[in-house]
N, C-alpha and C. Protein backbone atom coordinates (compact mmCIF):
# COMPACT_ATOMS: atom_id res chain seq x y z
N UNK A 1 44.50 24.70 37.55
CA UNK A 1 45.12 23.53 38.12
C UNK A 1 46.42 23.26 37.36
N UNK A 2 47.51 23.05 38.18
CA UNK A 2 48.78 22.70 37.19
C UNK A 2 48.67 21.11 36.59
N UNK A 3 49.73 21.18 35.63
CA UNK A 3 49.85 20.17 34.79
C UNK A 3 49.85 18.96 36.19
N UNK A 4 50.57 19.03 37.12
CA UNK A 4 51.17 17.71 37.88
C UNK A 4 49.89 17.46 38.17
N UNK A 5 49.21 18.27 39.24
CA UNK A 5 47.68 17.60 39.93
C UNK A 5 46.69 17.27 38.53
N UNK A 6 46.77 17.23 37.52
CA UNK A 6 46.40 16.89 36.33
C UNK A 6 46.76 15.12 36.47
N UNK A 7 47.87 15.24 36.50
CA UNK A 7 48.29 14.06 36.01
C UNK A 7 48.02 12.82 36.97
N UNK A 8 48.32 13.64 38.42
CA UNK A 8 47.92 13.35 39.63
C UNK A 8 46.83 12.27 39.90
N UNK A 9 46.18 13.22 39.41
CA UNK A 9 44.55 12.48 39.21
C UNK A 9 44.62 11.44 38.19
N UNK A 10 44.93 11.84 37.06
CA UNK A 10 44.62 11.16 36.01
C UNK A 10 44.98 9.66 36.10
N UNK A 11 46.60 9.67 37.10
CA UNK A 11 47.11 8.17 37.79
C UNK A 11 46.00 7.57 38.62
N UNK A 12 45.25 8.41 39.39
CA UNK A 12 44.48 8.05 40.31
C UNK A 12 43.28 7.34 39.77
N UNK A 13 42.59 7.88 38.30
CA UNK A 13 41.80 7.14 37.43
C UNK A 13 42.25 5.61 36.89
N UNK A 14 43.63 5.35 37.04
CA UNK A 14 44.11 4.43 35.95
C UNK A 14 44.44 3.35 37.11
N UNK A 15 44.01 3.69 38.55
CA UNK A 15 44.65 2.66 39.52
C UNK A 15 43.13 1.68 39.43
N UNK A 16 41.81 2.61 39.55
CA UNK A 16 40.71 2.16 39.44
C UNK A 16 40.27 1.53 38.17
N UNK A 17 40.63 2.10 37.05
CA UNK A 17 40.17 1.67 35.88
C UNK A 17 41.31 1.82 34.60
N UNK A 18 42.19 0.70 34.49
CA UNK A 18 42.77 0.42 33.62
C UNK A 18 43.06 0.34 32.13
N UNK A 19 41.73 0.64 31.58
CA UNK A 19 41.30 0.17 30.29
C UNK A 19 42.19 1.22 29.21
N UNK A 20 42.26 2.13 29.51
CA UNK A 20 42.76 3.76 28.78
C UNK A 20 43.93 3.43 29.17
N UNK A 21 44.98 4.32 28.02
CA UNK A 21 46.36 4.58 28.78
C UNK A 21 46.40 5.83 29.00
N UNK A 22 47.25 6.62 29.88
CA UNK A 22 47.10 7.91 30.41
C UNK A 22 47.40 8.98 29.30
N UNK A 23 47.92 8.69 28.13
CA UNK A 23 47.91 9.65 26.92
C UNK A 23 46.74 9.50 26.37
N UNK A 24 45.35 8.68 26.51
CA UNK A 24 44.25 9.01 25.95
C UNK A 24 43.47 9.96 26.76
N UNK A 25 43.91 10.01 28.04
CA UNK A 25 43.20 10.82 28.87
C UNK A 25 43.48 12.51 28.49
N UNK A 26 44.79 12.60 28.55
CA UNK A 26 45.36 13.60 28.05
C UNK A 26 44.86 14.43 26.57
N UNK A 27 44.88 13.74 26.04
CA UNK A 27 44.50 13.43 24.86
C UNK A 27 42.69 14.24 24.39
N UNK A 28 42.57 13.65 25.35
CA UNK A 28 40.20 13.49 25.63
C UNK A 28 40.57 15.66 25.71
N UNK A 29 41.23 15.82 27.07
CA UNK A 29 41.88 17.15 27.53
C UNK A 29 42.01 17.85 26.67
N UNK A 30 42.94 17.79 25.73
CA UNK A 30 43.53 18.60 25.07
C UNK A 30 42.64 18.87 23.76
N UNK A 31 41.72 17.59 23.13
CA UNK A 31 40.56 17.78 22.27
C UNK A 31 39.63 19.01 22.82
N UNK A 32 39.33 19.05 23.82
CA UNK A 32 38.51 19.26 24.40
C UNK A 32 39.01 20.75 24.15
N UNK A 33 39.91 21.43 24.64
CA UNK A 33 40.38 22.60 24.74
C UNK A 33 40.55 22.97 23.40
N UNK A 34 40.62 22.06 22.44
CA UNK A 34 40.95 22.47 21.12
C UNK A 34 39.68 23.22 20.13
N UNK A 35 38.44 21.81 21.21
CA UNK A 35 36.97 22.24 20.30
C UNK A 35 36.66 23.66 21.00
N UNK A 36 36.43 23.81 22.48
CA UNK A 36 36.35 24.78 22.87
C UNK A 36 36.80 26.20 22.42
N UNK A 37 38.13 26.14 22.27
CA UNK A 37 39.08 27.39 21.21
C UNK A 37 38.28 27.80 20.52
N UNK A 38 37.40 26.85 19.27
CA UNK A 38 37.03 27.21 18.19
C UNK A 38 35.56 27.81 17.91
N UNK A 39 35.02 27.65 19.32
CA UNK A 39 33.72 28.19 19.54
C UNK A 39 33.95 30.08 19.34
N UNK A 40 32.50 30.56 19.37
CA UNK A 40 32.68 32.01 19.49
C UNK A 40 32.54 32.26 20.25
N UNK A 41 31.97 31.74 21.54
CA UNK A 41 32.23 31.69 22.81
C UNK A 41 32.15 30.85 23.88
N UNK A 42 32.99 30.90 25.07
CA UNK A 42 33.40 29.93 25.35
C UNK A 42 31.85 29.27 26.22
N UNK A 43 31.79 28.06 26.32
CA UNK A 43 30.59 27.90 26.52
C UNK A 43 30.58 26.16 27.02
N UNK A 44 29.81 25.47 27.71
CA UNK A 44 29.69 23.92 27.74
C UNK A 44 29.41 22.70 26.59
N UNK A 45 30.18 22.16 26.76
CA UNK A 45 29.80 20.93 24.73
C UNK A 45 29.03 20.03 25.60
N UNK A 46 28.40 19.82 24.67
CA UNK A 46 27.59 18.19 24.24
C UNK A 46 28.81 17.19 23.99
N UNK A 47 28.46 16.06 24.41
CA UNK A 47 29.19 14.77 24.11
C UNK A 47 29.34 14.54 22.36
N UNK A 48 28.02 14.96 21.72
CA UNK A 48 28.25 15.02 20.14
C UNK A 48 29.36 16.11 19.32
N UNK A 49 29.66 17.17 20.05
CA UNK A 49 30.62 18.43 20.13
C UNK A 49 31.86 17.83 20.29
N UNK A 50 32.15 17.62 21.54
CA UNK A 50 33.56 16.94 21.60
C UNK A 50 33.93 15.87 20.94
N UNK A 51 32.98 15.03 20.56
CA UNK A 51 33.39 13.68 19.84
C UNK A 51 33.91 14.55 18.60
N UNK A 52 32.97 15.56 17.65
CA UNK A 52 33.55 15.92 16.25
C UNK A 52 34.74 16.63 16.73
N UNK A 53 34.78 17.56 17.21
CA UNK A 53 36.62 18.51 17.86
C UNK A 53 37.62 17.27 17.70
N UNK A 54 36.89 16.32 18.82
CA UNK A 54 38.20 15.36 18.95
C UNK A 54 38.91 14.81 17.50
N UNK A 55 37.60 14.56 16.98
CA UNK A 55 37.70 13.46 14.91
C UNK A 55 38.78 14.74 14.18
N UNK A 56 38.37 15.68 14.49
CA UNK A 56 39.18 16.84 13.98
C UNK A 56 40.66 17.05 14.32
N UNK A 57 40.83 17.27 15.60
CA UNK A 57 42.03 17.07 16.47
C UNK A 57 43.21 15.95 16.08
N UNK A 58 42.33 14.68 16.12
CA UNK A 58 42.79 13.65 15.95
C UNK A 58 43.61 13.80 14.74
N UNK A 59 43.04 14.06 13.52
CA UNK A 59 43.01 14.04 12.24
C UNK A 59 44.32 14.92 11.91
N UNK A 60 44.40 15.83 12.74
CA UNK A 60 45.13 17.11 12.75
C UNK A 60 46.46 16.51 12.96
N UNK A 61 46.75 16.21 14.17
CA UNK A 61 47.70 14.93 15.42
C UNK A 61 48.44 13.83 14.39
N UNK A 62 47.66 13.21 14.13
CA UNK A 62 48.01 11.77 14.07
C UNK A 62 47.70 11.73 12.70
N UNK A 63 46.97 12.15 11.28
CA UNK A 63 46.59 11.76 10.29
C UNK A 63 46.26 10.33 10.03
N UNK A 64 46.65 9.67 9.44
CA UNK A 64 46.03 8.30 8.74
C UNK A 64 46.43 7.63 10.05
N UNK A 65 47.16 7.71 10.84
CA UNK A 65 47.93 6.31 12.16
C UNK A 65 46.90 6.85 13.26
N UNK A 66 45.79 7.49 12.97
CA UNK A 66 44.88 7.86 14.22
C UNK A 66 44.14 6.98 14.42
N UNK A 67 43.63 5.90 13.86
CA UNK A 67 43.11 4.43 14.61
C UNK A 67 43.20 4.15 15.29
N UNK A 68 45.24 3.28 14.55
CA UNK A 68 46.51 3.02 15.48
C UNK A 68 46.49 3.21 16.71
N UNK A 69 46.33 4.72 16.85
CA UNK A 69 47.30 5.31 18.10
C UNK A 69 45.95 4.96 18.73
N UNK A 70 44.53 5.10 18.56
CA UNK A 70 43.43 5.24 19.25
C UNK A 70 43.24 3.80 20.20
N UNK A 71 43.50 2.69 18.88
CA UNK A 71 43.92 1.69 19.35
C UNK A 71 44.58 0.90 20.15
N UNK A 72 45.97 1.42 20.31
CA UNK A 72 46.96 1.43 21.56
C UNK A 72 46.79 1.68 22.82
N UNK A 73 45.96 3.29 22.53
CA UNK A 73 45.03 3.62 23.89
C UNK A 73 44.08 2.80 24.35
N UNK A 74 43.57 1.71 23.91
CA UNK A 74 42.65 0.86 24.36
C UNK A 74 41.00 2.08 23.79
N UNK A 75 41.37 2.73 23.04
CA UNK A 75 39.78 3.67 22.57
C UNK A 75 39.72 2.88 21.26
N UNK A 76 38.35 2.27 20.99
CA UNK A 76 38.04 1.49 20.03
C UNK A 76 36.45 2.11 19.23
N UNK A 77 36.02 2.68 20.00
CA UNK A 77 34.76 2.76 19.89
C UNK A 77 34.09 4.68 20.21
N UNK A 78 33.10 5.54 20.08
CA UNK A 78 32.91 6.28 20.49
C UNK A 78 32.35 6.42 21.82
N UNK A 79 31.62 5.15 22.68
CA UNK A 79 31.79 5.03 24.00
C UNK A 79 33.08 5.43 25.10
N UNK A 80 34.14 4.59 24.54
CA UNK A 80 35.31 4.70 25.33
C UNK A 80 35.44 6.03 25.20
N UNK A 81 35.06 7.48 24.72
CA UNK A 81 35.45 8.35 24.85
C UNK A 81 34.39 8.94 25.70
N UNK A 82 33.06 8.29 26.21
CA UNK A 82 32.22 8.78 27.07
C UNK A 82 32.72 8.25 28.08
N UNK A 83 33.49 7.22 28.31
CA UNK A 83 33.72 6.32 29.44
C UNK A 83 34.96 7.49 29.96
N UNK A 84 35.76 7.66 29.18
CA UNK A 84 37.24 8.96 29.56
C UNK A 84 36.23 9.89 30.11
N UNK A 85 35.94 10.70 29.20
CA UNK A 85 35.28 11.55 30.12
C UNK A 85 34.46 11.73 31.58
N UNK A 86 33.81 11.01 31.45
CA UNK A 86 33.17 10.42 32.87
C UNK A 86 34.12 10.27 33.97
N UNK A 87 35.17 9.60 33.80
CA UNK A 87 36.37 9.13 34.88
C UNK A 87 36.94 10.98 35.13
N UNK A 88 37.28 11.28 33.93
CA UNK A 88 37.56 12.68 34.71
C UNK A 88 36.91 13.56 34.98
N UNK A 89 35.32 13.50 34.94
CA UNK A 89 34.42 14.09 35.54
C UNK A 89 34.70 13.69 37.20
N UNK A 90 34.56 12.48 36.70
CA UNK A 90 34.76 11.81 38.69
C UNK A 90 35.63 12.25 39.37
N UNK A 91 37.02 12.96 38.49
CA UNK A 91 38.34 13.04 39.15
C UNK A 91 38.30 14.21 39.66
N UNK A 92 37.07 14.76 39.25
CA UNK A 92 36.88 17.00 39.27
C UNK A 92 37.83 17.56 38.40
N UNK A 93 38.41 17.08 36.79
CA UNK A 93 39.07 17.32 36.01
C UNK A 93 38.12 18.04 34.92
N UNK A 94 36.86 17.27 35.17
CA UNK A 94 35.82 17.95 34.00
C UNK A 94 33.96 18.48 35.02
N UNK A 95 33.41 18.77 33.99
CA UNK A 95 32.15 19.17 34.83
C UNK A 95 31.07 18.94 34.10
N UNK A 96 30.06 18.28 34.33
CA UNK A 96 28.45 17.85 33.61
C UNK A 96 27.75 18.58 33.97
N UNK A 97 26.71 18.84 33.25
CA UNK A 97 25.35 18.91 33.51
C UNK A 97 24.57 18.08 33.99
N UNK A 98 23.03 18.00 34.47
CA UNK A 98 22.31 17.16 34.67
C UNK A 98 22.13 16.50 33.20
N UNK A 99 22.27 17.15 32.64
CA UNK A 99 21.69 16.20 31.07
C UNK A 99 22.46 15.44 30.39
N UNK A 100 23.60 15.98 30.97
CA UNK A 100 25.16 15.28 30.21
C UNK A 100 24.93 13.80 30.47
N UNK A 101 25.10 12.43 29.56
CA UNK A 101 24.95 11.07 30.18
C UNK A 101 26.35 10.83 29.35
N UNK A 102 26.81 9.66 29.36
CA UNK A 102 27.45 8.20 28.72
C UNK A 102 27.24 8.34 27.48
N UNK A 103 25.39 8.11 27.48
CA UNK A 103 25.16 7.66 26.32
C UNK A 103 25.27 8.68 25.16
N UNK A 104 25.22 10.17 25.61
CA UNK A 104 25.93 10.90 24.22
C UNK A 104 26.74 10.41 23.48
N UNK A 105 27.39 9.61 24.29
CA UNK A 105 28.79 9.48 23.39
C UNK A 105 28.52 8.06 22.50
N UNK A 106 27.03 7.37 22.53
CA UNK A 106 26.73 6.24 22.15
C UNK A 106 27.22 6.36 20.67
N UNK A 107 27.24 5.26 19.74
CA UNK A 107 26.95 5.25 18.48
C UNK A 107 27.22 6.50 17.60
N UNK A 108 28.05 7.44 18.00
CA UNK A 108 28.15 8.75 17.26
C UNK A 108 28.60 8.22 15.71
N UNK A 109 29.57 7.88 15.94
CA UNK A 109 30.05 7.63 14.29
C UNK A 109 31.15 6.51 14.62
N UNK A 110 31.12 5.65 13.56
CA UNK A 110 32.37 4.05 13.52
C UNK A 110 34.14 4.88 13.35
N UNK A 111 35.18 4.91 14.04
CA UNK A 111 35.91 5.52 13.59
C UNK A 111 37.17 5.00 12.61
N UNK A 112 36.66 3.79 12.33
CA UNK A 112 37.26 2.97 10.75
C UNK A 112 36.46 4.05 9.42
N UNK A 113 35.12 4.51 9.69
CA UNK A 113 35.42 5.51 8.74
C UNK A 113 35.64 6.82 8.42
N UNK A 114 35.78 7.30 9.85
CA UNK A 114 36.35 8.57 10.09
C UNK A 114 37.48 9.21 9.89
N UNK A 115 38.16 7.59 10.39
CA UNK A 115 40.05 8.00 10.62
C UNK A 115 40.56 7.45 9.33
N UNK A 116 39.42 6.31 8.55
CA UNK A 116 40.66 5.34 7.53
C UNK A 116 39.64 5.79 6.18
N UNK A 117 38.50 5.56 5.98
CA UNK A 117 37.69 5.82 4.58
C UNK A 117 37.89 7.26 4.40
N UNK A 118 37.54 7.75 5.47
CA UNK A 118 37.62 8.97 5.01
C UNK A 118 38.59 10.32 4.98
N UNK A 119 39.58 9.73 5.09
CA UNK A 119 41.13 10.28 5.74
C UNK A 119 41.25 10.92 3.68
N UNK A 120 41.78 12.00 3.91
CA UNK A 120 42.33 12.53 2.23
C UNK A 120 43.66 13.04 2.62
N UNK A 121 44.51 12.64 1.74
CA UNK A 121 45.85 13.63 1.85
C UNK A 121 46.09 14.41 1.42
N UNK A 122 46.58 15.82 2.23
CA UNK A 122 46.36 17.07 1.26
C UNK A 122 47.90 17.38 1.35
N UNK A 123 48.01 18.19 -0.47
CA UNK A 123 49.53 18.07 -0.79
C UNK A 123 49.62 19.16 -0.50
């Protein structure tokens, strides 16, 4: 699928549901492709999978202002990243399983200590 019908959609998510800005969506995407990469083969994630890729990604991206930026996006919580996903499941951007829910993405980890306690700077 090209980048435009990507984006296409992704407008089409944000007419219905506002909450995200369209660089978190992007964003969810590009984690996603990042955790995937790193597998030994390519294969379907768990909601607990992509959440760590993404903490990684993020970390990678944005270093210590990855709250911030998470923040801006209206992503506060590890839900809102089950809630992204889901919308572009809906959009036919992504694909579930029967087992795949929401609630994977429940309670994974607080990301005040992901992105800020536990952030190290390496020289």
């Amino acid at each position: 699928m090209a980048i435009l019908e990507y984006s296409k959609k992704i407008d089409k998510i944000l007419i219905k549901d506002n909450r995200y800005k369209k660089e978190a969506y992007i964003f969810v995407l590009s984690a996603l492709n990042h955790t995937v990469a790193r597998l030994p083969k390519h294969r379907h994630i768990i909601g607990r999978e992509l959440l760590e890729g993404m903490r990684e990604f993020a970390l990678e991206q944005f270093g210590p202002l990855t709250l911030e930026v998470f923040e801006y996006w209206g992503i506060k919580v590890t839900e809102d990243i089950g809630e992204i996903v889901f919308n572009l499941v809906d959009q036919g951007l992504l694909s579930k399983t029967e087992s795949d829910s929401k609630n994977d993405f429940k309670n994974i980890f607080d990301f005040r200590d992901v992105f800020k306690k536990d952030f190290k700077f390496v020289l």
